[in-house]
N, C-alpha and C. Protein backbone atom coordinates (compact mmCIF):
# COMPACT_ATOMS: atom_id res chain seq x y z
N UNK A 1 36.46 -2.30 38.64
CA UNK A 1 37.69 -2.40 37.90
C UNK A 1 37.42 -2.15 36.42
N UNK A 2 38.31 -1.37 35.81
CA UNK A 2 38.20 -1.51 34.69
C UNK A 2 38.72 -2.37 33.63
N UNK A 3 37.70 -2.22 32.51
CA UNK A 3 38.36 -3.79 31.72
C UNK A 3 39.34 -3.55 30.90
N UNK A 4 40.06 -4.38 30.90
CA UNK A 4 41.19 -4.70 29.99
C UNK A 4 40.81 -4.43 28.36
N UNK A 5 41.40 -3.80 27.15
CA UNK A 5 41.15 -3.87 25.98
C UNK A 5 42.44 -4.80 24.90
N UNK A 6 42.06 -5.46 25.39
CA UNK A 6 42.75 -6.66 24.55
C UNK A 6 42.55 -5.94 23.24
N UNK A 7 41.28 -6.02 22.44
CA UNK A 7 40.92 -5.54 21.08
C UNK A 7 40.70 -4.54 20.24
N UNK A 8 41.02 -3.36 21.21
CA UNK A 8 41.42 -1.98 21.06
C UNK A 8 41.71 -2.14 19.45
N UNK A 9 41.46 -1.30 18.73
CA UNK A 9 41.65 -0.93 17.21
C UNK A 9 42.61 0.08 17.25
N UNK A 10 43.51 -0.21 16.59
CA UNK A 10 44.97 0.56 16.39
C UNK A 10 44.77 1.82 15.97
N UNK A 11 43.75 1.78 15.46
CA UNK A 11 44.08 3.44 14.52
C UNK A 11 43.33 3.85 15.61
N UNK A 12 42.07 3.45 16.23
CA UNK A 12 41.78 4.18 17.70
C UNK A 12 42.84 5.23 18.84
N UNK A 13 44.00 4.20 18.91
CA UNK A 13 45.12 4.16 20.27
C UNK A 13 45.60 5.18 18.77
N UNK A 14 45.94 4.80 17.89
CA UNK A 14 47.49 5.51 17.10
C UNK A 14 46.77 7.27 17.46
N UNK A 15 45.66 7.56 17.44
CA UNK A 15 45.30 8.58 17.03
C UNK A 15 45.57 9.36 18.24
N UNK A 16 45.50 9.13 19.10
CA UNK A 16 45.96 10.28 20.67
C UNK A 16 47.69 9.60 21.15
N UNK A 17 48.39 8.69 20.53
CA UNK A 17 49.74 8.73 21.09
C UNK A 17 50.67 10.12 21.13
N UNK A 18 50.44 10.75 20.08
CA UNK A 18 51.63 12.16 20.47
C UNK A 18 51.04 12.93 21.36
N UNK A 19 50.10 13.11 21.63
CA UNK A 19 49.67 13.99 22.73
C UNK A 19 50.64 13.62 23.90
N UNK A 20 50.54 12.39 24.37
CA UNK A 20 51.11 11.65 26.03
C UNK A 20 52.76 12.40 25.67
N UNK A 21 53.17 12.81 24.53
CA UNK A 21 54.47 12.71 24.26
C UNK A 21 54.61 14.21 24.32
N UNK A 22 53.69 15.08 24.49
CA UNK A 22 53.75 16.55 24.78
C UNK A 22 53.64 16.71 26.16
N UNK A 23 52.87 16.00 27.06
CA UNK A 23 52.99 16.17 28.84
C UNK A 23 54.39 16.20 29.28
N UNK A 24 54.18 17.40 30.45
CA UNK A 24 54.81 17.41 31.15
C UNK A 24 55.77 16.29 32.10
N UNK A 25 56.52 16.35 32.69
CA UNK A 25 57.07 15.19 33.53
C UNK A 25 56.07 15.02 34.83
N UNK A 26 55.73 16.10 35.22
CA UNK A 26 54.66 16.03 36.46
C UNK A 26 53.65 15.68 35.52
N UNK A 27 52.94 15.99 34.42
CA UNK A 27 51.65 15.54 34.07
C UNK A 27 51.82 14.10 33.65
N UNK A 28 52.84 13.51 33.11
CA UNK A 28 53.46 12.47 32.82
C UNK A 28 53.07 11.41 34.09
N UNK A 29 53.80 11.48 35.02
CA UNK A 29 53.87 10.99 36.01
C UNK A 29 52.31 11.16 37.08
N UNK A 30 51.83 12.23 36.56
CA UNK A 30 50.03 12.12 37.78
C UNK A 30 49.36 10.90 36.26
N UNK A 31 49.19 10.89 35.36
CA UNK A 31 48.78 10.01 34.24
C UNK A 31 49.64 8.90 34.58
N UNK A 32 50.53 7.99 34.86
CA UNK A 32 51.16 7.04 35.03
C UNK A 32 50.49 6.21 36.57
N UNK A 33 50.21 7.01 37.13
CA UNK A 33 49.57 6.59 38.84
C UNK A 33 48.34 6.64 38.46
N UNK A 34 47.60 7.05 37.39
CA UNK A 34 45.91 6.79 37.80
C UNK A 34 45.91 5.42 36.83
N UNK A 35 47.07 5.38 35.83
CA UNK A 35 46.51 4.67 34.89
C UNK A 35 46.61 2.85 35.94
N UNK A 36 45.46 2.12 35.18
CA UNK A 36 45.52 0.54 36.26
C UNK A 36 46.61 0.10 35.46
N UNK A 37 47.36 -1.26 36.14
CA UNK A 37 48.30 -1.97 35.51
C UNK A 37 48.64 -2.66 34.51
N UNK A 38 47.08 -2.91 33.86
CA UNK A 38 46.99 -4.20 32.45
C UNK A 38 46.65 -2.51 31.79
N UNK A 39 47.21 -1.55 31.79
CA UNK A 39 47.62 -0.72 30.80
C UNK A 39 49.08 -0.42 30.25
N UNK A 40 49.74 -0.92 31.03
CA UNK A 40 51.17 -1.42 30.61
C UNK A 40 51.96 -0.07 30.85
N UNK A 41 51.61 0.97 31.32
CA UNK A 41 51.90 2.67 31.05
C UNK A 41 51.58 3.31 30.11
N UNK A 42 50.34 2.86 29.57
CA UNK A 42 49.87 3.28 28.18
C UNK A 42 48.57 3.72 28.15
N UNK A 43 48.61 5.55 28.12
CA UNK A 43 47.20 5.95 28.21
C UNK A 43 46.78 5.71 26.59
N UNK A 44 47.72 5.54 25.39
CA UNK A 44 46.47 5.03 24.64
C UNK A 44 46.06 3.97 24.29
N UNK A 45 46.62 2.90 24.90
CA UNK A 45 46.22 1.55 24.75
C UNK A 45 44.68 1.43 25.86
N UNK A 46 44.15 2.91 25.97
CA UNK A 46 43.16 2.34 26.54
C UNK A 46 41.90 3.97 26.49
N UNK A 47 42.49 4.30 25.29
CA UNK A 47 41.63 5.47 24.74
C UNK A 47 40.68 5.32 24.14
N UNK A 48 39.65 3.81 23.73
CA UNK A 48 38.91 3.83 23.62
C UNK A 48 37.95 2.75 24.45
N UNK A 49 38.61 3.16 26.00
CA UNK A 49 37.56 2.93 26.88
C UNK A 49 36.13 3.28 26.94
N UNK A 50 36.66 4.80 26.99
CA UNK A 50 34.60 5.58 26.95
C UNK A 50 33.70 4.45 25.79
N UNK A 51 34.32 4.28 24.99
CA UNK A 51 33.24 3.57 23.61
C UNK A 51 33.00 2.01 24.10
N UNK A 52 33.95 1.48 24.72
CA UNK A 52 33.57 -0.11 25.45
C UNK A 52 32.51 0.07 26.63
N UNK A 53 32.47 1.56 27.16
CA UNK A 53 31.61 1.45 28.09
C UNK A 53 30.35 2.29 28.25
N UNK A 54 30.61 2.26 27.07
CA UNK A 54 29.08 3.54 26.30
C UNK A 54 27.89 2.81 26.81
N UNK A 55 27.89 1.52 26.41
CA UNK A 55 26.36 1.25 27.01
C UNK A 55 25.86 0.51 28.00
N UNK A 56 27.45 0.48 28.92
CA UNK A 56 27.19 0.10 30.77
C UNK A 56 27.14 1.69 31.20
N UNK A 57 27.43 2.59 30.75
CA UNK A 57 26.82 4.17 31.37
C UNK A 57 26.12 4.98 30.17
N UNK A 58 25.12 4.51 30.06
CA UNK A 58 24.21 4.62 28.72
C UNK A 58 24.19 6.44 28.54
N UNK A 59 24.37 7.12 30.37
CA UNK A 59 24.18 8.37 30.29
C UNK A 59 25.55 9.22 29.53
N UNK A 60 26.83 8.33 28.90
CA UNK A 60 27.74 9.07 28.59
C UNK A 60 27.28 9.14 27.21
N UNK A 61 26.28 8.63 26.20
CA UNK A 61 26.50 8.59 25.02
C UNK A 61 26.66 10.03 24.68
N UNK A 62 25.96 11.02 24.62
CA UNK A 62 25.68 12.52 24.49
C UNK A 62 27.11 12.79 24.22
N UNK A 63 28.15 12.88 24.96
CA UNK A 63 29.26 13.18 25.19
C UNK A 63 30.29 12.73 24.41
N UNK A 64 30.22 11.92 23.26
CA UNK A 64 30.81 11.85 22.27
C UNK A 64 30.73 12.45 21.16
N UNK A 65 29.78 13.52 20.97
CA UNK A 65 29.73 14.03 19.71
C UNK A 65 29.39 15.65 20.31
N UNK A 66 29.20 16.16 19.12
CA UNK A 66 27.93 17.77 19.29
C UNK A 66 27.57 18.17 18.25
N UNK A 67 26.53 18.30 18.12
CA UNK A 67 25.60 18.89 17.48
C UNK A 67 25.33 19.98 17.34
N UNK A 68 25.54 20.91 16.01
CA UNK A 68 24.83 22.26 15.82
C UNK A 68 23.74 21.84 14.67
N UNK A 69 22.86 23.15 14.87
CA UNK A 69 21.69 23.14 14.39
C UNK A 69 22.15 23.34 12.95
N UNK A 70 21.27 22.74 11.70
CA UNK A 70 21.71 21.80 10.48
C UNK A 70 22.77 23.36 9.97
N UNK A 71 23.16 23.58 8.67
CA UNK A 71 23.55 24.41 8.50
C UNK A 71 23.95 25.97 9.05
N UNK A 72 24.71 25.82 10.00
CA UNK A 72 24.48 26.62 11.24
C UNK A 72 26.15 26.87 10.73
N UNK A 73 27.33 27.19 10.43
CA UNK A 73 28.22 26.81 10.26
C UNK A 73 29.50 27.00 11.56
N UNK A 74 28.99 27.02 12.93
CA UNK A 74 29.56 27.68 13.60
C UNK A 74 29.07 27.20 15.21
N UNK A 75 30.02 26.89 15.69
CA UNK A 75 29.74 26.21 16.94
C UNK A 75 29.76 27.39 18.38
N UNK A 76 28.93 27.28 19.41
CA UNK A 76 28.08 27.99 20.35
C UNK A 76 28.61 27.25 21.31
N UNK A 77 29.06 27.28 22.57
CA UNK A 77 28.83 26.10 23.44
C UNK A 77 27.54 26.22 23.93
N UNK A 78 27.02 27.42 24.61
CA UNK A 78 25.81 27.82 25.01
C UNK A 78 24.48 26.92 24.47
N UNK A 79 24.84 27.18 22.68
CA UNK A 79 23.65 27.59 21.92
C UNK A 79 23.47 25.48 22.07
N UNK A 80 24.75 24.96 21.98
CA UNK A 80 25.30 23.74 21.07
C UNK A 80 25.24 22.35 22.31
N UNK A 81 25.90 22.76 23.33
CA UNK A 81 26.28 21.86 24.37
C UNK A 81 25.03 21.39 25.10
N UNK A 82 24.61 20.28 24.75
CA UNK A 82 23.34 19.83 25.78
C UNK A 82 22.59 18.53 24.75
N UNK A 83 22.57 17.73 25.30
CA UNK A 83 21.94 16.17 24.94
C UNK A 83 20.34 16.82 24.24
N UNK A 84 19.81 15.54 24.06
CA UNK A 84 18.81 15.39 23.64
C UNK A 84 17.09 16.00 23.74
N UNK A 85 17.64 15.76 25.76
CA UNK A 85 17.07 16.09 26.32
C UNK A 85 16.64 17.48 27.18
N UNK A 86 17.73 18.35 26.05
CA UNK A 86 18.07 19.82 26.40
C UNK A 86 18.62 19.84 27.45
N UNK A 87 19.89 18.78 28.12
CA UNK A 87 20.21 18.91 28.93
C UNK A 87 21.91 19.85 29.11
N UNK A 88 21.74 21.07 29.39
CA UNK A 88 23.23 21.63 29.03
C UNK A 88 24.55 20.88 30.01
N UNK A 89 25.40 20.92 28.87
CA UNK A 89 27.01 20.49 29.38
C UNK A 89 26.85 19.32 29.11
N UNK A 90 26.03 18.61 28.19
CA UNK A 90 26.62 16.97 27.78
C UNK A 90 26.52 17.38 26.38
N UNK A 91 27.78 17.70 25.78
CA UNK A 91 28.52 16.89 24.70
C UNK A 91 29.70 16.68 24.60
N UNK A 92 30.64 16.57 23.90
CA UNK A 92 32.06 16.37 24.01
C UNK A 92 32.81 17.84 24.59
N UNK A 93 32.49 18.52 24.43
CA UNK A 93 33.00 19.87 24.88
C UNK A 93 33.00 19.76 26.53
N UNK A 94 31.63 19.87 26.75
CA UNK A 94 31.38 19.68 28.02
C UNK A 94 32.19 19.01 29.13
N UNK A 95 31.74 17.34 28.48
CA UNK A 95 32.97 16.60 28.64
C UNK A 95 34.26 16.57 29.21
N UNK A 96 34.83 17.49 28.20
CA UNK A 96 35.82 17.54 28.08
C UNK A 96 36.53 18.64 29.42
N UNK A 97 35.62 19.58 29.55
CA UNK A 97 35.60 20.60 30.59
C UNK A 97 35.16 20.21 31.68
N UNK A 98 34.16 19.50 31.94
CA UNK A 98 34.17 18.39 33.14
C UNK A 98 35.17 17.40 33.60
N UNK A 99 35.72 17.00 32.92
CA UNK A 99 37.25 15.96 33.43
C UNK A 99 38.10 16.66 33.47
N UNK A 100 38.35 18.01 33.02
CA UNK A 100 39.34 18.48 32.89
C UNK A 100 39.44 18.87 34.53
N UNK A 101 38.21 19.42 34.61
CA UNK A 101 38.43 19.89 36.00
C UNK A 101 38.07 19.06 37.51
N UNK A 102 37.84 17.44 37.04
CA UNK A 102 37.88 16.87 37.99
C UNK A 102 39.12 16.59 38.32
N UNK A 103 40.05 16.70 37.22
CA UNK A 103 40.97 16.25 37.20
C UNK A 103 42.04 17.24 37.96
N UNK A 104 41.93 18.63 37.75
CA UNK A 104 42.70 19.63 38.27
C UNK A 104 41.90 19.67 39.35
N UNK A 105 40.87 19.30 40.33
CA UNK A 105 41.02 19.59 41.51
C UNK A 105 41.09 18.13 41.91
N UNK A 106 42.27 17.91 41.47
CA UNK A 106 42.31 16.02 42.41
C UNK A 106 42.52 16.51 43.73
N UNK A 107 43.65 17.27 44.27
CA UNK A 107 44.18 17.15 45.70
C UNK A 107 43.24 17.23 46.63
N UNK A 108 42.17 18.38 46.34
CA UNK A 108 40.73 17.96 47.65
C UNK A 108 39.68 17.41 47.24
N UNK A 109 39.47 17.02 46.04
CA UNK A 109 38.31 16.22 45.41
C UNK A 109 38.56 15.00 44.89
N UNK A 110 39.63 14.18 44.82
CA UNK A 110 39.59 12.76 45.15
C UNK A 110 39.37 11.49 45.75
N UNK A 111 37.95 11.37 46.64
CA UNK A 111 37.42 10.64 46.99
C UNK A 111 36.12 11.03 46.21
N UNK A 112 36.24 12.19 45.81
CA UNK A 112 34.81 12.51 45.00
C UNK A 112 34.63 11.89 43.55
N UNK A 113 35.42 11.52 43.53
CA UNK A 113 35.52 11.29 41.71
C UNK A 113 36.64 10.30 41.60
N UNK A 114 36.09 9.25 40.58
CA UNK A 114 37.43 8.13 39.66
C UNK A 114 38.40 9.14 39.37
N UNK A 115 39.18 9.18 39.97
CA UNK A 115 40.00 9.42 38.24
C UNK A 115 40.49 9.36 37.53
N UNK A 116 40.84 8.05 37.22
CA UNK A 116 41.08 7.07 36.67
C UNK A 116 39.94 6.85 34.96
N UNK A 117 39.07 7.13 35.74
CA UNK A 117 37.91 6.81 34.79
C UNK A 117 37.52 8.54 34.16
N UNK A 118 38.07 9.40 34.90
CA UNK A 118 37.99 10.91 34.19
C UNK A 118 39.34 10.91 33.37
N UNK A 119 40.59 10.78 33.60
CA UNK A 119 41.67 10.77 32.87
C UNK A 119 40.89 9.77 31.44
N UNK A 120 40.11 8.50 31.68
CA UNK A 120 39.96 8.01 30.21
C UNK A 120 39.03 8.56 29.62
N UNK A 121 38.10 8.74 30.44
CA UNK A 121 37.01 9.85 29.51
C UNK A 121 37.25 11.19 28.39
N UNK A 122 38.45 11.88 29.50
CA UNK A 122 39.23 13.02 28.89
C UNK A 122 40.17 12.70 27.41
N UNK A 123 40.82 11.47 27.93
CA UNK A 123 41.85 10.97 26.78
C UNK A 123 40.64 10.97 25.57
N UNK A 124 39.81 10.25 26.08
CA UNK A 124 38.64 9.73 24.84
C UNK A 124 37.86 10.78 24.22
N UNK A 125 37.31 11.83 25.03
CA UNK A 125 36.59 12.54 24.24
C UNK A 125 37.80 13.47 23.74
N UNK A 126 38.85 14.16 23.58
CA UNK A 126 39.42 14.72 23.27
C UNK A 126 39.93 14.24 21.84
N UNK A 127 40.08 12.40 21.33
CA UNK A 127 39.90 12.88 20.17
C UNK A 127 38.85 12.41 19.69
N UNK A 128 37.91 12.45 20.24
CA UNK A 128 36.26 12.13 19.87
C UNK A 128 36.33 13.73 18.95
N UNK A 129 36.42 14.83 19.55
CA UNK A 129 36.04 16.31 19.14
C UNK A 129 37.00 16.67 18.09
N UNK A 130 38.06 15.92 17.72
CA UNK A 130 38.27 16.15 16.18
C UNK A 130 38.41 14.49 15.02
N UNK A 131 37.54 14.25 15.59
CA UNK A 131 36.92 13.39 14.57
C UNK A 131 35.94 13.79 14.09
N UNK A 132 36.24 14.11 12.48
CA UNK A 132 35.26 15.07 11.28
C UNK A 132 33.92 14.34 11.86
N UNK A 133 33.35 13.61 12.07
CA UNK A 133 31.76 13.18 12.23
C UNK A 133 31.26 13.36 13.28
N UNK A 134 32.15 13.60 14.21
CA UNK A 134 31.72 13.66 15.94
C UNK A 134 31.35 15.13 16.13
N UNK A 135 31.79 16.01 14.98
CA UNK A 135 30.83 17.56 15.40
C UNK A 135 30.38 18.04 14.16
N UNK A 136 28.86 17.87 14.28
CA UNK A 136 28.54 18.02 12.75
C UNK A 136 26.90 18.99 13.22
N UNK A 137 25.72 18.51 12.20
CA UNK A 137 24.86 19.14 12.03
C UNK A 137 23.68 18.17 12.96
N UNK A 138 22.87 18.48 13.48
CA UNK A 138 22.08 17.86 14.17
C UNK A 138 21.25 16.96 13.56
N UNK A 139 20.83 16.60 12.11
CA UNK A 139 20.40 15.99 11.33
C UNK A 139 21.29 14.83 11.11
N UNK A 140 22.57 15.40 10.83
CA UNK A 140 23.56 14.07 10.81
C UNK A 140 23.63 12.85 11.50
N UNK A 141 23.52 13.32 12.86
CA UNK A 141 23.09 11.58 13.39
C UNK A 141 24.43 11.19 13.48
N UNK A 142 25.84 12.37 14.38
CA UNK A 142 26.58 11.98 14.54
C UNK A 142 27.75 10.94 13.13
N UNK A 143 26.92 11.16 12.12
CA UNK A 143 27.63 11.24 11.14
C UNK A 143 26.74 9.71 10.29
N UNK A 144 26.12 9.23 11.27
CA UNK A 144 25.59 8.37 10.60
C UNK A 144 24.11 8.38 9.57
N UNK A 145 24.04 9.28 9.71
CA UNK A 145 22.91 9.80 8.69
C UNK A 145 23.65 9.67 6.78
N UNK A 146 24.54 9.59 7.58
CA UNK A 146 25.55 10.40 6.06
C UNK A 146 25.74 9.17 5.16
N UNK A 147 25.84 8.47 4.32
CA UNK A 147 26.47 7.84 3.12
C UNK A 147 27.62 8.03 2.66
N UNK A 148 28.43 7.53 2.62
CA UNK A 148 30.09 8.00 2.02
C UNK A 148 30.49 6.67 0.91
N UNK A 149 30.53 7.55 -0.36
CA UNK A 149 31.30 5.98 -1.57
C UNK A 149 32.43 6.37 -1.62
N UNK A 150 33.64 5.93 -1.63
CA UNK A 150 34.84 6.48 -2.40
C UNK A 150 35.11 5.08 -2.88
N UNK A 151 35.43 5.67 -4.10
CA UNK A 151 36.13 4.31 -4.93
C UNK A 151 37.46 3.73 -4.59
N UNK A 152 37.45 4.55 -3.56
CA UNK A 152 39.24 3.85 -3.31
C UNK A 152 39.15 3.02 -2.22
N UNK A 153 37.95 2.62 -0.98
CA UNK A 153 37.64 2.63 -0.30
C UNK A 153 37.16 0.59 -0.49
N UNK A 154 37.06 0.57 -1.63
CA UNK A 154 37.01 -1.06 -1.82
C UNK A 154 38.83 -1.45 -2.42
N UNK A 155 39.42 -0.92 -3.22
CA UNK A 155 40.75 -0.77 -3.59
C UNK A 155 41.54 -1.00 -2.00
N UNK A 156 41.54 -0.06 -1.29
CA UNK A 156 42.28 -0.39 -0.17
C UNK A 156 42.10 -1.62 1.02
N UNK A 157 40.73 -1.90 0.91
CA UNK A 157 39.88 -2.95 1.52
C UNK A 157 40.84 -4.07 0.72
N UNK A 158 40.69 -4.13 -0.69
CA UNK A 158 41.18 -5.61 -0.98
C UNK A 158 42.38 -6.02 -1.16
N UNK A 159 43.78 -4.42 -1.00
CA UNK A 159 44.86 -4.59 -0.86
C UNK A 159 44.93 -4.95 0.63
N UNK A 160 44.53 -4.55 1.73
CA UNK A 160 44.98 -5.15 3.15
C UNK A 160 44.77 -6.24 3.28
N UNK A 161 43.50 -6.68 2.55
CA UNK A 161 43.11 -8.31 2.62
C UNK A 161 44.32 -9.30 1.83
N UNK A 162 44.61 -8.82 0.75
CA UNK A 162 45.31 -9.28 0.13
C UNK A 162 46.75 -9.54 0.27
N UNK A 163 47.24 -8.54 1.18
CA UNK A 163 48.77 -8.54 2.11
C UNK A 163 49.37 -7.79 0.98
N UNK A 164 48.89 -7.20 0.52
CA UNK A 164 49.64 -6.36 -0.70
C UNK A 164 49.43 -4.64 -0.76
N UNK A 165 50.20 -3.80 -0.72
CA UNK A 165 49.65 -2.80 -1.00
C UNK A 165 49.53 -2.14 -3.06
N UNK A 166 48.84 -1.33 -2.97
CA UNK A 166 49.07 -1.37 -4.60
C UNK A 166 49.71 -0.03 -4.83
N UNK A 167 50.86 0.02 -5.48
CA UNK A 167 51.60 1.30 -5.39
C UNK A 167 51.25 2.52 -6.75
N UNK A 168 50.12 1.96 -7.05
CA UNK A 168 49.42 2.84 -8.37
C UNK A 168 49.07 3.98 -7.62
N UNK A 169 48.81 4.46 -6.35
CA UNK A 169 48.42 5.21 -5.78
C UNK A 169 49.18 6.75 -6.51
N UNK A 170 50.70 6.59 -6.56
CA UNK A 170 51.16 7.36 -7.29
C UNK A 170 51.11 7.95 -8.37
N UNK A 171 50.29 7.59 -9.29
CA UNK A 171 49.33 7.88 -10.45
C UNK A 171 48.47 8.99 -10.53
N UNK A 172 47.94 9.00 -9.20
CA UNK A 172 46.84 10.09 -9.08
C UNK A 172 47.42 11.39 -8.87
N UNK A 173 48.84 11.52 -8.11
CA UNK A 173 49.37 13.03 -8.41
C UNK A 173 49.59 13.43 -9.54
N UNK A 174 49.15 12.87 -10.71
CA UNK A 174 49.48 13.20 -11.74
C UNK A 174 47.88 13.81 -12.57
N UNK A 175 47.17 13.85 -11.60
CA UNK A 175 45.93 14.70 -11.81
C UNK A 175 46.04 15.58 -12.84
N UNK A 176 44.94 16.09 -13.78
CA UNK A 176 45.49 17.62 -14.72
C UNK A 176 45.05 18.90 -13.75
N UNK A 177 45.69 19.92 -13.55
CA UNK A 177 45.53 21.06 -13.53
C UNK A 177 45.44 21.26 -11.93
N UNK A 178 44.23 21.95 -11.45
CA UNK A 178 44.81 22.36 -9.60
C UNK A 178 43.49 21.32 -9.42
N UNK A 179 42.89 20.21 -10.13
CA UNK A 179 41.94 19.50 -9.06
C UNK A 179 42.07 19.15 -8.03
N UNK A 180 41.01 19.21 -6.95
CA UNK A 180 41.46 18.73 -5.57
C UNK A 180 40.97 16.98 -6.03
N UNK A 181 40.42 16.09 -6.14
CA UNK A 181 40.07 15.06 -7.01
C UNK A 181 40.14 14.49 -8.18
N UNK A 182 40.75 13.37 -8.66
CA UNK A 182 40.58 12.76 -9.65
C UNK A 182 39.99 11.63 -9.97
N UNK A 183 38.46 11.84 -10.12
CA UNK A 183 37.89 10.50 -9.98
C UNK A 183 37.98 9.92 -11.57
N UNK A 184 38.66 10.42 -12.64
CA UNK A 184 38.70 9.68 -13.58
C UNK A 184 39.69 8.90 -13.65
N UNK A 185 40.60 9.75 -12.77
CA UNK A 185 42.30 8.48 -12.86
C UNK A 185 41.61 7.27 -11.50
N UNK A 186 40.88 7.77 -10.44
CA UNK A 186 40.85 6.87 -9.24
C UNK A 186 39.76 5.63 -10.07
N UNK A 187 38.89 6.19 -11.03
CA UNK A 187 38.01 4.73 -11.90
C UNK A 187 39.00 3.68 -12.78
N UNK A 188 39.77 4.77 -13.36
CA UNK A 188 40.50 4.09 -13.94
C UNK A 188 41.60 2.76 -13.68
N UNK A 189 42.10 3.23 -12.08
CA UNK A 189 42.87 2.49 -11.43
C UNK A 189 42.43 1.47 -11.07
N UNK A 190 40.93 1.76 -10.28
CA UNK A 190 40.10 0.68 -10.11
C UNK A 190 39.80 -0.68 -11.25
N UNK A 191 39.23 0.03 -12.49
CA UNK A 191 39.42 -0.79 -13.50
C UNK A 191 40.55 -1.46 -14.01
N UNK A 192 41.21 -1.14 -13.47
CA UNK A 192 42.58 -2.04 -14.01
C UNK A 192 42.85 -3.15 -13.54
């Protein structure tokens, strides 16, 4: 059985809801019958299954990300798709092409396969593969290699804590000239 996600992180689920809202009425309805009942009819209240169960099937980790070789700027499936262990067809792509098609041959291959557990895999890696860190450079480390400061990044931290939002945010369109950044107005704000 699969487990219940009571603690699911919102921006997790928020991030694949319009998709369910583009299916078909038949795709609608084959997604409504696989999904279990403490999902309420809600494939994304349970889109980040694959990640609760990353390390009871230790062999799915691969399959959340992909890797091209460091400055490579350009993705291969061939060159790209394959774990650690040079094993081809495990990364999110793969994945993704593997459930897809367990999934389209349910009518004679359903005792062969969950699918239940391929519909969440699919939901999951699909927006695993456009999450900016989940396809990067092989050095990256899935994004954790990386360091990220933004100064706004403690600012917004202590307005949610605080139950307040801070509406200075509007300040910063007032950038000079075509910058894509203003880190002198975003210090400034901070300092205030």
């Amino acid at each position: 059985m699969l487990p219940s996600l009571v603690n699911d992180p919102p921006f997790r689920r928020d991030t694949r809801i319009p998709s369910s809202m583009l299916f078909s009425d038949a795709t609608r309805g084959a997604v409504q019958e696989l999904l279990p009942e403490y999902a309420g009819g809600s494939l994304a209240s349970l889109c980040s299954w694959a990640d609760e169960v990353r390390f009871k099937y230790r062999w799915s980790s691969a399959l959340h990300y992909i890797d091209t070789p460091d400055f490579r700027c350009n993705y291969n499936y061939d060159r790209d798709c394959h774990d650690s262990d040079d094993v081809k067809d495990r990364c999110a792509a793969g994945a993704i092409k593997n459930y897809t098609s367990q999934l389209a041959s349910s009518s004679s291959s359903s005792a062969q396969y969950n699918l239940t557990e391929a519909l969440l895999f699919l939901a999951h890696f699909v927006g695993d593969i456009h999450q900016p860190l989940h396809v990067g450079f092989t050095s990256d480390l899935g994004g954790n290699s990386i360091n990220v400061h933004c100064a706004l990044v403690d600012d917004i931290g202590q307005n949610i804590t605080q139950g307040y939002w801070n509406n200075e945010i509007a300040e910063w369109e007032s950038c000079p000239g075509i910058d894509l950044a203003c880190p002198d107005m975003i210090e400034r704000v901070r300092s205030d």
